[in-house]
C-alpha atoms as a PDB file:
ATOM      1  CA  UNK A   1      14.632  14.803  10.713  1.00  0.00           C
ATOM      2  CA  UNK A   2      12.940  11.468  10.561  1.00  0.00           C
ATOM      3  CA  UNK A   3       9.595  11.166   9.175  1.00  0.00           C
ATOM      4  CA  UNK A   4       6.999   9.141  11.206  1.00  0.00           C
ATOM      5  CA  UNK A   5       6.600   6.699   7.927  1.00  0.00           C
ATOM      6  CA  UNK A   6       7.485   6.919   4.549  1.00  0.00           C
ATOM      7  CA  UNK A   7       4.766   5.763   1.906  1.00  0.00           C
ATOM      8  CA  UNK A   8       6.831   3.422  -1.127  1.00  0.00           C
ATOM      9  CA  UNK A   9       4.389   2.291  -3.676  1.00  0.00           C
ATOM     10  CA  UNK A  10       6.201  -0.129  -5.573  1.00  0.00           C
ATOM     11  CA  UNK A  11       4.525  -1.155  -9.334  1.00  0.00           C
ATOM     12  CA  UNK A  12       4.648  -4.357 -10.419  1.00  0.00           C
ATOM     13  CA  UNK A  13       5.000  -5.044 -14.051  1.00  0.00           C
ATOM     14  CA  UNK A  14       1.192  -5.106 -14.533  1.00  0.00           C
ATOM     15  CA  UNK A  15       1.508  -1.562 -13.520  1.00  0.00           C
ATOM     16  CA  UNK A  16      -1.777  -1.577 -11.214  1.00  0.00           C
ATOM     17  CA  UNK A  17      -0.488  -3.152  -8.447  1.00  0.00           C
ATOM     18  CA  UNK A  18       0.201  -1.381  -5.377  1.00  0.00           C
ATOM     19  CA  UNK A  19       1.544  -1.853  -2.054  1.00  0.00           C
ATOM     20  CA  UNK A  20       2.784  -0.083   0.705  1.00  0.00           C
ATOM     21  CA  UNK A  21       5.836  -0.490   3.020  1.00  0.00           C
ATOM     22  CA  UNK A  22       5.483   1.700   6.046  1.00  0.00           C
ATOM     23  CA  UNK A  23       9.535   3.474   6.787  1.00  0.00           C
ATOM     24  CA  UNK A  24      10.326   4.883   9.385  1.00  0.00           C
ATOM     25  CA  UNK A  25      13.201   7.043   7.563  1.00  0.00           C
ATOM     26  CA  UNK A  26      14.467   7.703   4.459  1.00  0.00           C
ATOM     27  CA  UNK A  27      17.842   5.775   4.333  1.00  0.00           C
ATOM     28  CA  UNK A  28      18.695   3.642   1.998  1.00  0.00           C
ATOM     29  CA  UNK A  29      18.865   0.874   4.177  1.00  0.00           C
ATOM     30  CA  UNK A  30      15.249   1.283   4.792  1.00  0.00           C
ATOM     31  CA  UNK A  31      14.432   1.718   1.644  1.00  0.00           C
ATOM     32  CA  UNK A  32      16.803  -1.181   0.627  1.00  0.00           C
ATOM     33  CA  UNK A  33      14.612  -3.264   2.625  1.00  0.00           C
ATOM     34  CA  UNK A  34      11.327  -2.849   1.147  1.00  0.00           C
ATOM     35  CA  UNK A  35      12.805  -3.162  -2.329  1.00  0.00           C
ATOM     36  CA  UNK A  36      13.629  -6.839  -1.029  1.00  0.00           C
ATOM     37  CA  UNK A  37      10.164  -7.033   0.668  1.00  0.00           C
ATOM     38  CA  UNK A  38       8.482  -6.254  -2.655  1.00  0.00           C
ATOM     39  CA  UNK A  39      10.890  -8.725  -4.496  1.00  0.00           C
ATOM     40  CA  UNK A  40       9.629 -11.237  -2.432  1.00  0.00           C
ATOM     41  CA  UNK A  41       6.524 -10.832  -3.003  1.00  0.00           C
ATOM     42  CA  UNK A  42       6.816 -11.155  -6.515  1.00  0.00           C
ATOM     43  CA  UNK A  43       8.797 -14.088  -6.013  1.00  0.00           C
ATOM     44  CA  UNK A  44       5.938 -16.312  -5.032  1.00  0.00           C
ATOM     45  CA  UNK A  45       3.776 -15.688  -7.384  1.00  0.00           C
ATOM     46  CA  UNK A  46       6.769 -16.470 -10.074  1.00  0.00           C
ATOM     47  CA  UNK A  47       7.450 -12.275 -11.308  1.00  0.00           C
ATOM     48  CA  UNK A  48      10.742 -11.085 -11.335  1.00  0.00           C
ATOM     49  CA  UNK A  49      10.770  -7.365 -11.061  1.00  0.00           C
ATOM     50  CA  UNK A  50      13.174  -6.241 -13.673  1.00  0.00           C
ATOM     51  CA  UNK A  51      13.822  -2.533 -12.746  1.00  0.00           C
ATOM     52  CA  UNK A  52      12.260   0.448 -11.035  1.00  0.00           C
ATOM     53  CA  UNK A  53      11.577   3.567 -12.480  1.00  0.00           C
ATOM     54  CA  UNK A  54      11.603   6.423  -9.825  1.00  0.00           C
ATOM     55  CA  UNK A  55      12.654   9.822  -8.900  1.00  0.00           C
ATOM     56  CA  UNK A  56      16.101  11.202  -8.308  1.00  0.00           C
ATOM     57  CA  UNK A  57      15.678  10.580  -4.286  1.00  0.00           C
ATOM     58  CA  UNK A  58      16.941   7.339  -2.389  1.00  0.00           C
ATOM     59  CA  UNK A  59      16.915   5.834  -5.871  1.00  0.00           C
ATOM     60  CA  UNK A  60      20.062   7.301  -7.016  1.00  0.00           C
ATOM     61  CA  UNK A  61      21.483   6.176  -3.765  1.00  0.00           C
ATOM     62  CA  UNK A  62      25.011   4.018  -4.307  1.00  0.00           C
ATOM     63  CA  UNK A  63      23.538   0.981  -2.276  1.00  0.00           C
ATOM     64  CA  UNK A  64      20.217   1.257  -4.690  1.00  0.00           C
ATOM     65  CA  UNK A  65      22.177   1.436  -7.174  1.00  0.00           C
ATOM     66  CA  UNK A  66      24.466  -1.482  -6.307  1.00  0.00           C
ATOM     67  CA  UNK A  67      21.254  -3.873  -5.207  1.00  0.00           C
ATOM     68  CA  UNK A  68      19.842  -3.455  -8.616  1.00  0.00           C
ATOM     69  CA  UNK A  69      22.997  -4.011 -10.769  1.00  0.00           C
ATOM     70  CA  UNK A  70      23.746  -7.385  -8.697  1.00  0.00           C
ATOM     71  CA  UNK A  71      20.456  -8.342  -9.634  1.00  0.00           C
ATOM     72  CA  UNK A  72      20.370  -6.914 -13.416  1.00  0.00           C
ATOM     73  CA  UNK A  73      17.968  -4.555 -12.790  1.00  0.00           C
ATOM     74  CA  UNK A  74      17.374  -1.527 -15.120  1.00  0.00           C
ATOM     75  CA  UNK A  75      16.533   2.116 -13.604  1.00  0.00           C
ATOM     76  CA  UNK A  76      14.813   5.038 -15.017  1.00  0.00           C
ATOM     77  CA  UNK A  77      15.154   8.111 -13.402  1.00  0.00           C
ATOM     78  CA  UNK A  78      12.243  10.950 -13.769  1.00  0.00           C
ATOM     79  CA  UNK A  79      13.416  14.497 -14.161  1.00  0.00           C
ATOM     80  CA  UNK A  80      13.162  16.986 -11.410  1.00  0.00           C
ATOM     81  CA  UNK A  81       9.275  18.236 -11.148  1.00  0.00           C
ATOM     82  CA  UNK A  82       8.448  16.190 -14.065  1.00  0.00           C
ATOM     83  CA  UNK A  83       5.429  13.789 -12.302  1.00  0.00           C
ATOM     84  CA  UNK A  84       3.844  13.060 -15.931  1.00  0.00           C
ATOM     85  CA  UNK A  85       6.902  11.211 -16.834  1.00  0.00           C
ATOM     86  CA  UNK A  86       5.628   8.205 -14.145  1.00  0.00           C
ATOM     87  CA  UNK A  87       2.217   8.708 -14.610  1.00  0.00           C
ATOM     88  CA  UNK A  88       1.205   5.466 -13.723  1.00  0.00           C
ATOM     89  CA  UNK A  89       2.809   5.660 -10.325  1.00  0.00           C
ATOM     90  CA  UNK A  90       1.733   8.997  -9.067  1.00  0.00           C
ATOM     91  CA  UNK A  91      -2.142   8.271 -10.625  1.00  0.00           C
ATOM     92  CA  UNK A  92      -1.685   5.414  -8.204  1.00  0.00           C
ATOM     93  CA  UNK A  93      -0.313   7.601  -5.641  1.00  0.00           C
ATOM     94  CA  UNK A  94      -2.663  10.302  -5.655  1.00  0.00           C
ATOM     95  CA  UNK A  95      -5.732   8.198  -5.961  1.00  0.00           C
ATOM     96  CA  UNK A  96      -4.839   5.732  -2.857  1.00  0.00           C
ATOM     97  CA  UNK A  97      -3.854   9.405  -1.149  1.00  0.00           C
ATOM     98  CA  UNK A  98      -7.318  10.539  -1.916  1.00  0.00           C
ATOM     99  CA  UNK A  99      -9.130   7.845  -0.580  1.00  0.00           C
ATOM    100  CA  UNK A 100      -7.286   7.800   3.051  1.00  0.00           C
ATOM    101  CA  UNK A 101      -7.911  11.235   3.285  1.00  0.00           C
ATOM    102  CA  UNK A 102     -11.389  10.825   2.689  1.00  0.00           C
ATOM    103  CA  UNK A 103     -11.671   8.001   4.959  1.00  0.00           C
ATOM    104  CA  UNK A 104     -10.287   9.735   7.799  1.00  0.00           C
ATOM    105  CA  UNK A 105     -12.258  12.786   6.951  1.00  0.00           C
ATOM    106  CA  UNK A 106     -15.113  10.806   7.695  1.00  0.00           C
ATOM    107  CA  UNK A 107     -14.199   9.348  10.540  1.00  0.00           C
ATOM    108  CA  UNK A 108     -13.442  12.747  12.354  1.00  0.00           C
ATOM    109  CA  UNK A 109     -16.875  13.913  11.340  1.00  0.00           C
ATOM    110  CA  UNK A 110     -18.836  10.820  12.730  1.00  0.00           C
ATOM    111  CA  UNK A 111     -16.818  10.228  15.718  1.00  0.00           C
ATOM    112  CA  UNK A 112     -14.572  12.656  16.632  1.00  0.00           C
ATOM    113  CA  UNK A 113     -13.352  11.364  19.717  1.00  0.00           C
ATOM    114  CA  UNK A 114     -11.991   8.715  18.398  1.00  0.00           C
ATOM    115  CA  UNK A 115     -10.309   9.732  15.252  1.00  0.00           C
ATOM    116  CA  UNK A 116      -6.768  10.543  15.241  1.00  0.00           C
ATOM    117  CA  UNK A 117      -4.514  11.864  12.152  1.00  0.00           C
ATOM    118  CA  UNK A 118      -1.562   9.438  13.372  1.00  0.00           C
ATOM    119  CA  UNK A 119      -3.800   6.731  12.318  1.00  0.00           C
ATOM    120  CA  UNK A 120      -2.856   7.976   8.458  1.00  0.00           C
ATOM    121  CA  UNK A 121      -0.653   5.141   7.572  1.00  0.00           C
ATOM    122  CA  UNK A 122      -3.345   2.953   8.605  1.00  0.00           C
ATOM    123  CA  UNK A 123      -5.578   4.754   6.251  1.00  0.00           C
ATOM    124  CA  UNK A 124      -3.365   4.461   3.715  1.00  0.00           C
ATOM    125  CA  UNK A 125      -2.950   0.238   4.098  1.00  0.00           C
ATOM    126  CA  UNK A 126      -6.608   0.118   4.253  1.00  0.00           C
ATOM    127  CA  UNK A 127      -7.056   1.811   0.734  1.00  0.00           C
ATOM    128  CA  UNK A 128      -4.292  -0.342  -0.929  1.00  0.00           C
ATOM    129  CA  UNK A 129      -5.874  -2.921   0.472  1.00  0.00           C
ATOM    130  CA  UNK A 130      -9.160  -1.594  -1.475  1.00  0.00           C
ATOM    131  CA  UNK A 131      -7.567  -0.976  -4.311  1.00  0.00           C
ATOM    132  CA  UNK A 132      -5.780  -4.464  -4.876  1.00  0.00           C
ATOM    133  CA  UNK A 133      -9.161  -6.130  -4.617  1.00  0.00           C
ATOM    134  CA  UNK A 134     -11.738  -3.870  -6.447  1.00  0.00           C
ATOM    135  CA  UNK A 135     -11.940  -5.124 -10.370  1.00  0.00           C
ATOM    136  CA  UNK A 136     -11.132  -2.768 -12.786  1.00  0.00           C
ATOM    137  CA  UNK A 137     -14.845  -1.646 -14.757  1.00  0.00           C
ATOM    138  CA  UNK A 138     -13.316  -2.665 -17.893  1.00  0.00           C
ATOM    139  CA  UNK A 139     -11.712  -5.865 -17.947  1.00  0.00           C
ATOM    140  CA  UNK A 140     -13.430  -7.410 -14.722  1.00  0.00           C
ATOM    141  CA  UNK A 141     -10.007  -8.245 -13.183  1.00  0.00           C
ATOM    142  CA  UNK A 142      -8.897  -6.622 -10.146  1.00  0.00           C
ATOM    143  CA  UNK A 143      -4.943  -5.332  -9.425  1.00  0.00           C
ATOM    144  CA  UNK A 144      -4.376  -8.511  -7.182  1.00  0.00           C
ATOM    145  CA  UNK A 145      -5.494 -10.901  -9.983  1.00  0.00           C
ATOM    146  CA  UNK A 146      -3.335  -9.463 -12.377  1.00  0.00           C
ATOM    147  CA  UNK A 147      -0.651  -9.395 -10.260  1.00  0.00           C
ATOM    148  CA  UNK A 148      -1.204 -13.057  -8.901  1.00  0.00           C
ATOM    149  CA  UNK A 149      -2.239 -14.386 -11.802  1.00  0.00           C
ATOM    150  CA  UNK A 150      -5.234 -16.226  -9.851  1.00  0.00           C
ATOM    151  CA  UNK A 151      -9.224 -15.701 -10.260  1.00  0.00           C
ATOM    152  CA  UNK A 152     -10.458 -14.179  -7.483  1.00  0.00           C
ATOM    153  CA  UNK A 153     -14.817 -14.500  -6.171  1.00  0.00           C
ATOM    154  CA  UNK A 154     -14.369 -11.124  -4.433  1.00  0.00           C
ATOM    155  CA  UNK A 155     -15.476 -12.465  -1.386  1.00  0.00           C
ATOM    156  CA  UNK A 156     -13.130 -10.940   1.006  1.00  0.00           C
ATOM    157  CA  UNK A 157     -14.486  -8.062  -0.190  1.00  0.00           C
ATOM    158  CA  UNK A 158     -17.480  -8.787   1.987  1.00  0.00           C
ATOM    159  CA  UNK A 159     -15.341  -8.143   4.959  1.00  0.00           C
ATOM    160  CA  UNK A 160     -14.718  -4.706   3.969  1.00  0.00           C
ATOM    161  CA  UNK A 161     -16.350  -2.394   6.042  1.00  0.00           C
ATOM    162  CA  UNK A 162     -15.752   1.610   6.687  1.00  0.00           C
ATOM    163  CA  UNK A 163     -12.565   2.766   7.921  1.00  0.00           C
ATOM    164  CA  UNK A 164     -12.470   4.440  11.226  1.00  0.00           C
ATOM    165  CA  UNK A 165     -15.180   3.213  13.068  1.00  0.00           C
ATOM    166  CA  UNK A 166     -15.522   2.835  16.636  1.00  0.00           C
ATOM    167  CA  UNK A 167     -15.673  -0.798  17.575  1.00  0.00           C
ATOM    168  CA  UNK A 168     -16.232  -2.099  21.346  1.00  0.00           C
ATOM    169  CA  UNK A 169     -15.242  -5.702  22.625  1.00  0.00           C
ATOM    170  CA  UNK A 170     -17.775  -7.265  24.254  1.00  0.00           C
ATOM    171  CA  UNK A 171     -17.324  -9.054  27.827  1.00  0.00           C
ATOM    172  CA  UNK A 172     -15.123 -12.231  27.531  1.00  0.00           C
ATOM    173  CA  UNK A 173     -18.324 -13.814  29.425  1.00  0.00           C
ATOM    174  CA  UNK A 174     -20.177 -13.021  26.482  1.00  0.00           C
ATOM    175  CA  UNK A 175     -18.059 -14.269  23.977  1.00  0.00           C
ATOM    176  CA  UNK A 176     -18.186 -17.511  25.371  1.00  0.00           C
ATOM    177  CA  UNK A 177     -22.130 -17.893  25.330  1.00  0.00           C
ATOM    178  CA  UNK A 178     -22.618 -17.122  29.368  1.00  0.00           C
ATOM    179  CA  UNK A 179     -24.905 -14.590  30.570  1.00  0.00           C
ATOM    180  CA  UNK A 180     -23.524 -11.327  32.234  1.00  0.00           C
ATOM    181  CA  UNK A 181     -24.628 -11.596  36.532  1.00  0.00           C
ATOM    182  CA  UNK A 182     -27.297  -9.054  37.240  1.00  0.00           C
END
């Protein structure tokens, strides 16, 4: 069976950090590719990731397995069921989870017509995208910073705006300053 996307939430070493690469199965090839996605990533702003700590899954996979020792990387394996012992990860996970679900919640309540539940790994991008940008109450410094090591103004947050609305192009006629004919 192949599932319609496949959330991986790779954490950077600054633990906070999330982001999402949408799958479209769960091979390791797939899989195999995001790794290298997230690597590169890291890459430009001068981290090396130095292992992965995961479940049993695609992650005891012989090409995972084989990526990561060509490029010295260490894995730690949680036990079956055992969720506390990467309790960074699924914190992560269930909070971003909570927040799509919420934002698609409201959307079906204020405009019905338009929302749609295949619009979930949308949802999902949206509230990474939230939650690489909001600062962290304590230190002031949001996931993104840390992970970039750059100050950030928050000013793109300015340009967030709630998920799910309805939005309407206007006439090309207008968007170029002319008047609509009677």
């Amino acid at each position: 069976m192949v599932v319609p996307f496949l959330l991986m939430l790779l954490l950077a070493l600054l633990r906070y950090f999330t982001k999402t690469y949408n799958q479209s199965s769960l091979r390791a090839g797939d899989t195999l590719q995001s790794k290298h996605s997230f690597e590169n990533l890291g890459r430009q702003y001068g981290i090396q990731i130095k292992g992965f700590h995961g479940d049993n899954g695609i992650f005891k996979s012989k090409d995972w397995i084989d990526d990561c020792d060509t490029k010295e990387q260490t894995n730690i394996y949680c036990g079956v069921g055992t969720h506390h012992q990467n309790g960074i990860a699924e914190r992560s996970i269930g909070t971003i989870t909570r927040w799509s679900r919420c934002m698609i919640l409201h959307a079906d309540l204020h405009w019905p017509q338009q929302s749609n539940v295949k619009l979930w790994p949308l949802a999902m991008d949206y509230a990474v995208w939230l939650w690489n940008r909001i600062p962290h109450w304590e230190s002031g410094y949001s996931p993104l910073e840390l992970f970039t090591q750059l100050k950030s103004s928050h000013v793109d947050l300015n340009r967030a705006r709630i998920w799910g609305t309805p939005l309407y192009v206007l006439d090309p006629i207008l968007q170029n300053g002319f008047k609509l004919p009677k």
